[in-house]
PDB file of N, CA and C in Angstrom:
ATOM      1  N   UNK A   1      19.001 102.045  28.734  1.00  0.00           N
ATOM      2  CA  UNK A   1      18.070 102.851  27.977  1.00  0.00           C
ATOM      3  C   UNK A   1      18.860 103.740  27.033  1.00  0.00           C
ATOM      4  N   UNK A   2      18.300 103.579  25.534  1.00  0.00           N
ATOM      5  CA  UNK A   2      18.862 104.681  24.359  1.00  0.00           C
ATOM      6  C   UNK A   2      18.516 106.018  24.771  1.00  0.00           C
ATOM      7  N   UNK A   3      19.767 107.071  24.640  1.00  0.00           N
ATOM      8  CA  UNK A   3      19.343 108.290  24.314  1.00  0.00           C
ATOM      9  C   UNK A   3      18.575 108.382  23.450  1.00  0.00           C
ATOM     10  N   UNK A   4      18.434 108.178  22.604  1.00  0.00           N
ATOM     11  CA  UNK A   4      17.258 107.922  21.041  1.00  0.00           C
ATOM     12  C   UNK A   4      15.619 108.027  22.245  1.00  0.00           C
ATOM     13  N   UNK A   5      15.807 106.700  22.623  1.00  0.00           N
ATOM     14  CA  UNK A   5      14.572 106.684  23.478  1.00  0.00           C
ATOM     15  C   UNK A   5      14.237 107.281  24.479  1.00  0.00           C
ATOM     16  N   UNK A   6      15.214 108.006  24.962  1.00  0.00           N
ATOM     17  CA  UNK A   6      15.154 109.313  26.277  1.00  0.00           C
ATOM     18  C   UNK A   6      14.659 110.274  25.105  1.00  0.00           C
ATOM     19  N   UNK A   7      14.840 110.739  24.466  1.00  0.00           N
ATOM     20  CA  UNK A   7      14.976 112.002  23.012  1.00  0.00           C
ATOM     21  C   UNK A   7      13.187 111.778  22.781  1.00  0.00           C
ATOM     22  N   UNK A   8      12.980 110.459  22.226  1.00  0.00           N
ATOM     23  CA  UNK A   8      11.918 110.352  21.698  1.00  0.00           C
ATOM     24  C   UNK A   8      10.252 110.426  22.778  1.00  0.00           C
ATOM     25  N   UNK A   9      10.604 110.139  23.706  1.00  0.00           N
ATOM     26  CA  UNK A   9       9.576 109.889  25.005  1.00  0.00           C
ATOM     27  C   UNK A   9       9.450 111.712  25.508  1.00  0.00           C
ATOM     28  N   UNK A  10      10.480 112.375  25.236  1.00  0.00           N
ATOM     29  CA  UNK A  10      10.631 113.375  25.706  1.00  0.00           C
ATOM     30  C   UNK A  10      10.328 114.288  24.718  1.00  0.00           C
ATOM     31  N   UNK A  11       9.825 113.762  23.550  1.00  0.00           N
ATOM     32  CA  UNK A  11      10.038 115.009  22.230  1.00  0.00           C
ATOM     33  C   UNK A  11       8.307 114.894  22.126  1.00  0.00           C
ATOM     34  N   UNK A  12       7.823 113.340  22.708  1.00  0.00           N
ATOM     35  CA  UNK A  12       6.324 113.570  22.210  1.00  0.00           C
ATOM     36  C   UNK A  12       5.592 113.440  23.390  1.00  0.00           C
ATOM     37  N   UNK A  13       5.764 113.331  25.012  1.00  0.00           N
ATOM     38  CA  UNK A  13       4.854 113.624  25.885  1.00  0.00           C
ATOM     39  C   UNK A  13       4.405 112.636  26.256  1.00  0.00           C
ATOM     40  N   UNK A  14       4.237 111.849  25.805  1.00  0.00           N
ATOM     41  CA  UNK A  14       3.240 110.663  26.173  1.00  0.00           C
ATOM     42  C   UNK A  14       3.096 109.914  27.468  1.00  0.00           C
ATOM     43  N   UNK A  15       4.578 109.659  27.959  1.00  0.00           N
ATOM     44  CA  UNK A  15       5.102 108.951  28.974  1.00  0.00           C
ATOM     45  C   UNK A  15       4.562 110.006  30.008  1.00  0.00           C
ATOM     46  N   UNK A  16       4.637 111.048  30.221  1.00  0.00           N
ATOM     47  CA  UNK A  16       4.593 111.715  31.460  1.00  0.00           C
ATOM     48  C   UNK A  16       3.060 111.777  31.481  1.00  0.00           C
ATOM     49  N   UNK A  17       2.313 111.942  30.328  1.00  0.00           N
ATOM     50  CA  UNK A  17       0.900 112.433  30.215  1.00  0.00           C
ATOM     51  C   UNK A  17       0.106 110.720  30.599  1.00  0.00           C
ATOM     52  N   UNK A  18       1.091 110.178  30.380  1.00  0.00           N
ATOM     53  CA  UNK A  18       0.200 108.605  30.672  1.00  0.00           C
ATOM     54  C   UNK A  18       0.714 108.347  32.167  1.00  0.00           C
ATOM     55  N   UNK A  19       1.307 108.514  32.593  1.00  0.00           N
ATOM     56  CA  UNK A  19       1.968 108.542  34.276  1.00  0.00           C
ATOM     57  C   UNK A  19       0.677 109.634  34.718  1.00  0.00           C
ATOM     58  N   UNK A  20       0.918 110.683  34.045  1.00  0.00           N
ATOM     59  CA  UNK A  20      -0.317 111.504  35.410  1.00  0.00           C
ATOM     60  C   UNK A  20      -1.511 110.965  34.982  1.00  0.00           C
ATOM     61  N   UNK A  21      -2.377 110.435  34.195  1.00  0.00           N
ATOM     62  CA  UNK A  21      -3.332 110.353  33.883  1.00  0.00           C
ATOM     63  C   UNK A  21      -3.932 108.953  34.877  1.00  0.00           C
ATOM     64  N   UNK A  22      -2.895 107.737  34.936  1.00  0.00           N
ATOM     65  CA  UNK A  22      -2.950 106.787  35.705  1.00  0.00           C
ATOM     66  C   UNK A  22      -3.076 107.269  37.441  1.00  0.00           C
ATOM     67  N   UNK A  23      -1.932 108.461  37.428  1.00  0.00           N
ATOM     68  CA  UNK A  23      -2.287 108.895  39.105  1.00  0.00           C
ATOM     69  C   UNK A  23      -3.161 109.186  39.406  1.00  0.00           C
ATOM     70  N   UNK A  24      -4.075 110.286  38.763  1.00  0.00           N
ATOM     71  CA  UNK A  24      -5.470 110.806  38.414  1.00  0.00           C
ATOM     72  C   UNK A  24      -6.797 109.485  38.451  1.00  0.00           C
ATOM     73  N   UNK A  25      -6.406 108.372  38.318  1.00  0.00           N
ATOM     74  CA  UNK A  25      -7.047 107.262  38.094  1.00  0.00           C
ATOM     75  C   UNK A  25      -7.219 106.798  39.363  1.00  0.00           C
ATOM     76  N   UNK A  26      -6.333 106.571  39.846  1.00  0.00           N
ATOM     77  CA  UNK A  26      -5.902 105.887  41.399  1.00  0.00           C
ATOM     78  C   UNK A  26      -6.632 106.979  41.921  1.00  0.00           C
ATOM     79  N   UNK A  27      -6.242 108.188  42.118  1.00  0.00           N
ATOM     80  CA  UNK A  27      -6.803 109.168  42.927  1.00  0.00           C
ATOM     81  C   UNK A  27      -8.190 109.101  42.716  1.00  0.00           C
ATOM     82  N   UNK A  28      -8.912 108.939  41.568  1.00  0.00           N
ATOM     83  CA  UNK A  28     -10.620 108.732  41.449  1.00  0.00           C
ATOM     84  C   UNK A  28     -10.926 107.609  42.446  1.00  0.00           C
ATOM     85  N   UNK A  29     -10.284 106.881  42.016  1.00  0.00           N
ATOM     86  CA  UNK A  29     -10.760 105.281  42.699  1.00  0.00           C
ATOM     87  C   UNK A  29     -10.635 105.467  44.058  1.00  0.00           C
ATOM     88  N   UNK A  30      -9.794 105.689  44.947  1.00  0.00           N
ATOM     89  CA  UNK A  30      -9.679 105.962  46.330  1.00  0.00           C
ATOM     90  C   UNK A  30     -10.794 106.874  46.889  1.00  0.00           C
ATOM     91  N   UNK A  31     -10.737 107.751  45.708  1.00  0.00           N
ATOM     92  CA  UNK A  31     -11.775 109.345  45.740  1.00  0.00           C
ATOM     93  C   UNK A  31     -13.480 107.925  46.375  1.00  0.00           C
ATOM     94  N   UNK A  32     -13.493 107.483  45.525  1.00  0.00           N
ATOM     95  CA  UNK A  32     -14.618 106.830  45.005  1.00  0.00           C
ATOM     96  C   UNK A  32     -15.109 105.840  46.355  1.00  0.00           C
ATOM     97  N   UNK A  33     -14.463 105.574  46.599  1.00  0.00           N
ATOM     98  CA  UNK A  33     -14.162 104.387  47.500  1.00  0.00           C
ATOM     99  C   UNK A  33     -14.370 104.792  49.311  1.00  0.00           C
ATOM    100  N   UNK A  34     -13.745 106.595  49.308  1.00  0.00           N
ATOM    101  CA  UNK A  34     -14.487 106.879  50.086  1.00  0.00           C
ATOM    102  C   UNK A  34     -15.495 108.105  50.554  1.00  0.00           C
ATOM    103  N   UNK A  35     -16.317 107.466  49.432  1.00  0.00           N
ATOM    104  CA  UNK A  35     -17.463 108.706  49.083  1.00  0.00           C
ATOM    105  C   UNK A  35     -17.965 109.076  49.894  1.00  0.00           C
ATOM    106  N   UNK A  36     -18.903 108.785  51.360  1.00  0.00           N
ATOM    107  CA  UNK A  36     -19.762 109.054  52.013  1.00  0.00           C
ATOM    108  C   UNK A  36     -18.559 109.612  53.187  1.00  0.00           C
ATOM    109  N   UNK A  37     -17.421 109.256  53.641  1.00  0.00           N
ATOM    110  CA  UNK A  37     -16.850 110.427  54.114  1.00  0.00           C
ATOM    111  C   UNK A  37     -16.197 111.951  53.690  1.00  0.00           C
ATOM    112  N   UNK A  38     -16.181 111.589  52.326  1.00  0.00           N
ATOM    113  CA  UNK A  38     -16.157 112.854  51.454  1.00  0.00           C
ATOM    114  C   UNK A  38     -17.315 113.595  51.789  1.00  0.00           C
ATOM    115  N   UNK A  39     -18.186 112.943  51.429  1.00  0.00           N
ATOM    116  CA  UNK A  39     -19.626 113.614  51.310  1.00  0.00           C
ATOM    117  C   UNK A  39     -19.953 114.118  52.933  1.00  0.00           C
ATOM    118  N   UNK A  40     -19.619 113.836  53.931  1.00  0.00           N
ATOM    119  CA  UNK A  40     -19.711 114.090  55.365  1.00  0.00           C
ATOM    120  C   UNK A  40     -18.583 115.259  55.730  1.00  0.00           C
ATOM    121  N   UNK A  41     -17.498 115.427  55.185  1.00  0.00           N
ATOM    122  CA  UNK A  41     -16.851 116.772  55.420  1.00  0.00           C
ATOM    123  C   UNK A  41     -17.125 117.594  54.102  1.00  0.00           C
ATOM    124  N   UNK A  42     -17.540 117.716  53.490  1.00  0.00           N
ATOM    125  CA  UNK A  42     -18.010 118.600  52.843  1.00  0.00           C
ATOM    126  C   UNK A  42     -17.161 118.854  51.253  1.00  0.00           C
ATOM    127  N   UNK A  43     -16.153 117.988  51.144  1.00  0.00           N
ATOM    128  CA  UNK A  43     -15.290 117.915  50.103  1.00  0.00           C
ATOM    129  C   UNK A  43     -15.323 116.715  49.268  1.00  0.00           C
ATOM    130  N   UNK A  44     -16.572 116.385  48.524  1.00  0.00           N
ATOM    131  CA  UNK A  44     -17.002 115.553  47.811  1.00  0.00           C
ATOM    132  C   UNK A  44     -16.941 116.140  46.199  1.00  0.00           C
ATOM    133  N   UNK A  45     -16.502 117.527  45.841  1.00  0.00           N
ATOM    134  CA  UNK A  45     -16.139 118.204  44.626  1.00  0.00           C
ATOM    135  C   UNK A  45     -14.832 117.665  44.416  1.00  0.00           C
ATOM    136  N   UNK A  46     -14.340 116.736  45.290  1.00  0.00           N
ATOM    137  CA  UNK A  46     -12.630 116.280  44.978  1.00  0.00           C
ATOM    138  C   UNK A  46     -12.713 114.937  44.145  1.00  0.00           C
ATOM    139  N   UNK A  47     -13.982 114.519  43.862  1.00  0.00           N
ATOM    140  CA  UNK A  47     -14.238 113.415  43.032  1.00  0.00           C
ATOM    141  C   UNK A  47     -14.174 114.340  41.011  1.00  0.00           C
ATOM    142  N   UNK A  48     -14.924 115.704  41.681  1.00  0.00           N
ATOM    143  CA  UNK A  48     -14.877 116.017  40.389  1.00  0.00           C
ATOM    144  C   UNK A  48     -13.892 116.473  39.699  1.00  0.00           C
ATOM    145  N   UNK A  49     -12.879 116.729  40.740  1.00  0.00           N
ATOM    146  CA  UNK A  49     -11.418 117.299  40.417  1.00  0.00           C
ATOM    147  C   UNK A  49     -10.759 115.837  39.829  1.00  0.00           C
ATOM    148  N   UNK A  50     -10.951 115.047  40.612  1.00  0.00           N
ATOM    149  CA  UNK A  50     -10.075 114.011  39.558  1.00  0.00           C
ATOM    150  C   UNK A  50     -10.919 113.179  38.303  1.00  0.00           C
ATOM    151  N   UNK A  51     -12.139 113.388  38.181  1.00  0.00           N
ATOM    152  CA  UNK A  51     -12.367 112.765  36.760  1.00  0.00           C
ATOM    153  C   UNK A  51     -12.052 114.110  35.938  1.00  0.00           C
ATOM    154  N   UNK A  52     -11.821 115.344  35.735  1.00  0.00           N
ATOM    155  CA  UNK A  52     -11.282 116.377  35.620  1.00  0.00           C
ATOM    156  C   UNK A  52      -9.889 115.895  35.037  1.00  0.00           C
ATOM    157  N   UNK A  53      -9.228 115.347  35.787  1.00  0.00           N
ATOM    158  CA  UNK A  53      -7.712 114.938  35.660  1.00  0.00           C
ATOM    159  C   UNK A  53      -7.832 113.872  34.764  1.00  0.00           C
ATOM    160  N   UNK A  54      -8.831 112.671  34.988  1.00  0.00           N
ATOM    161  CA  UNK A  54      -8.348 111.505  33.830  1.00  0.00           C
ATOM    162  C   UNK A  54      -9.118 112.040  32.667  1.00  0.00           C
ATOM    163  N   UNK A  55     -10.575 112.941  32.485  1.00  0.00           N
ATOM    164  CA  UNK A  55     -10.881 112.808  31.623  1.00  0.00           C
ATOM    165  C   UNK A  55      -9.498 113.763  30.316  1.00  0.00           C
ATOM    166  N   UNK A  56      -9.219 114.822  31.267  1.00  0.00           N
ATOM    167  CA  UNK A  56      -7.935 116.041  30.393  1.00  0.00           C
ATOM    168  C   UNK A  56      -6.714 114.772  29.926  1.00  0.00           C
ATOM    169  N   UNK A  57      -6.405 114.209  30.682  1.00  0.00           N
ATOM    170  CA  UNK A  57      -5.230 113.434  30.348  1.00  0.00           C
ATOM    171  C   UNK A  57      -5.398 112.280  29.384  1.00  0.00           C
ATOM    172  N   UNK A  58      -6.663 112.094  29.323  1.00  0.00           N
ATOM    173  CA  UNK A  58      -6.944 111.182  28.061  1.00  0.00           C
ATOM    174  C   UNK A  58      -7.435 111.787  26.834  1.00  0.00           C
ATOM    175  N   UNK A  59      -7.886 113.325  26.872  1.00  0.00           N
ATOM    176  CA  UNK A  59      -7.770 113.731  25.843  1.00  0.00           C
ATOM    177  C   UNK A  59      -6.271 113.944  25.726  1.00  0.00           C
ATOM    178  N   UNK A  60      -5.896 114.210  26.075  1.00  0.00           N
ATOM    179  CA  UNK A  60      -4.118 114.686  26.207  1.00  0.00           C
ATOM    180  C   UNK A  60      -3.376 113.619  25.296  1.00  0.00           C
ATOM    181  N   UNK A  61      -3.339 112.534  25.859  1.00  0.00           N
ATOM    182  CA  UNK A  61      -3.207 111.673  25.157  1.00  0.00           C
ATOM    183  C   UNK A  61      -3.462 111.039  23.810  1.00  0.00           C
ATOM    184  N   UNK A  62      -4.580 111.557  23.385  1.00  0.00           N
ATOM    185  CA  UNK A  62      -5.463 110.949  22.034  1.00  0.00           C
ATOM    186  C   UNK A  62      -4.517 111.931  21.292  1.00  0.00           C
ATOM    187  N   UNK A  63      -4.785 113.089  21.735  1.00  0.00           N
ATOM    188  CA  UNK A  63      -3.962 114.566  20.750  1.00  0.00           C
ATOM    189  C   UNK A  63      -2.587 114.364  20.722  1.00  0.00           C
ATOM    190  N   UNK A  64      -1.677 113.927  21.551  1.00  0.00           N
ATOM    191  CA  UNK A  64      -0.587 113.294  21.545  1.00  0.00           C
ATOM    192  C   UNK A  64      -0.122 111.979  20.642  1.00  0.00           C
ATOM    193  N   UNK A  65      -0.929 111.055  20.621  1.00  0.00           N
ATOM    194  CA  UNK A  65      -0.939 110.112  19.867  1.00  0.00           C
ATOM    195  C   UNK A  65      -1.089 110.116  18.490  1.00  0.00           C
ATOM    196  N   UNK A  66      -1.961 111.502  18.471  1.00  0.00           N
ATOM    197  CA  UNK A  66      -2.187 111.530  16.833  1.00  0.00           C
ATOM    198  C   UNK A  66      -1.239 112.504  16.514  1.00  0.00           C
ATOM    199  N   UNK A  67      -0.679 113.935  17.213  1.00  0.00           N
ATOM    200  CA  UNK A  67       0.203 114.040  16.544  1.00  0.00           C
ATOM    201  C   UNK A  67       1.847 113.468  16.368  1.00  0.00           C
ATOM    202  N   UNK A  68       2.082 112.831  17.164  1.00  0.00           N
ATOM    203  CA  UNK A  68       3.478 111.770  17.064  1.00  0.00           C
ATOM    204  C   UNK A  68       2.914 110.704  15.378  1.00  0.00           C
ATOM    205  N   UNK A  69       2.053 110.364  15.282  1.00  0.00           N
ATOM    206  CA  UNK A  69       1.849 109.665  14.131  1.00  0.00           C
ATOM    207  C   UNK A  69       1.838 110.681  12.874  1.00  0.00           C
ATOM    208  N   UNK A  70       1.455 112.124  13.044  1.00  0.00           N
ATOM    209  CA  UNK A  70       1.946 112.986  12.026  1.00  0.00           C
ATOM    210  C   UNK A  70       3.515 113.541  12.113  1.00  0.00           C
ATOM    211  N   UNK A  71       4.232 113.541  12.952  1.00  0.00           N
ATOM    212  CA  UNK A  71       5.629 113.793  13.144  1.00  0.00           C
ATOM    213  C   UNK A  71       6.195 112.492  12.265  1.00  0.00           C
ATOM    214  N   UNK A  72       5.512 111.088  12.853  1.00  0.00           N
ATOM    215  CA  UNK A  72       6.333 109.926  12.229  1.00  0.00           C
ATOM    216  C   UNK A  72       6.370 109.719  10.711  1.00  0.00           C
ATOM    217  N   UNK A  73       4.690 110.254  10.396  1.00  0.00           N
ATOM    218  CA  UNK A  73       4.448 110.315   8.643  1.00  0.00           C
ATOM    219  C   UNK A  73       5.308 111.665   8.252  1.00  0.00           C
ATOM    220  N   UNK A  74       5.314 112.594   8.681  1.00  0.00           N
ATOM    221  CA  UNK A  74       6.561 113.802   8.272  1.00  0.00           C
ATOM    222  C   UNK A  74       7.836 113.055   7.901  1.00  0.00           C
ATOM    223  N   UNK A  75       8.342 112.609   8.840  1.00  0.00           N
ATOM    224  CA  UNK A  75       9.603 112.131   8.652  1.00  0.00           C
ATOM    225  C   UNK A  75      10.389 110.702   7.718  1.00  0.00           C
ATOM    226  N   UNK A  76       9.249 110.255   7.738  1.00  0.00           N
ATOM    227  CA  UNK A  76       8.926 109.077   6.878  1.00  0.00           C
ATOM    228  C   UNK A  76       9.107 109.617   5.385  1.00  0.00           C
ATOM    229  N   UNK A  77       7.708 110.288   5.074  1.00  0.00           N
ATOM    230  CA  UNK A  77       8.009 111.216   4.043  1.00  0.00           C
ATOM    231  C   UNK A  77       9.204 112.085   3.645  1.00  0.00           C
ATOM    232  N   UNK A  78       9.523 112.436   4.538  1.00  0.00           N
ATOM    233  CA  UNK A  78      10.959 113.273   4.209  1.00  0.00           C
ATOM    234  C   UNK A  78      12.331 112.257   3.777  1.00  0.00           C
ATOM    235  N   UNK A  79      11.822 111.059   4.479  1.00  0.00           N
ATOM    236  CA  UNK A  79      13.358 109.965   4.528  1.00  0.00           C
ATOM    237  C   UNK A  79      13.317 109.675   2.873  1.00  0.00           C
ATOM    238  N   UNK A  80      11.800 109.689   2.443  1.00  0.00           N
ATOM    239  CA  UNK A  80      11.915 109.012   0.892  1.00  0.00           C
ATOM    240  C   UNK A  80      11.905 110.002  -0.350  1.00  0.00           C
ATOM    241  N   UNK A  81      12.110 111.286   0.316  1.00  0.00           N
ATOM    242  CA  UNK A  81      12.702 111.945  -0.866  1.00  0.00           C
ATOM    243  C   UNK A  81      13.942 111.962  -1.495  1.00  0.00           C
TER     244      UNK A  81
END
């Protein structure tokens, strides 16, 4: 693996924000899967905690995505002056 690509993964977020967002995913689905014992101890708000988690992390992501594509047009622009 490039330092370049350690530098770059690390300068715009994405990688870590797409790692938790997937855990957050898994955690719904399991959440989901066992609803009616959730719902029998009384901690069935832990479903809402993790769509909480994927829905933040996919905005996270969108806002991430779009600004790395304005960093890339910055620099782009700057290369052709």
């Amino acid at each position: 693996m490039s330092s370049d690509r350690l530098r770059r993964s690390d300068a715009d977020g994405i990688l870590p924000v797409s790692i938790g967002t997937a855990v957050w995913l898994g955690v719904l689905l399991v959440l989901l899967v066992s609803w009616s014992r959730l719902e029998g101890d009384g901690t069935l708000w832990w479903i809402g905690a993790a769509v909480v988690g994927v829905l933040s992390g996919s905005l996270g992501l969108v806002f991430l995505r779009w600004r790395r594509g304005r960093m890339d047009a910055a620099a782009s622009s700057s290369d052709q002056e």
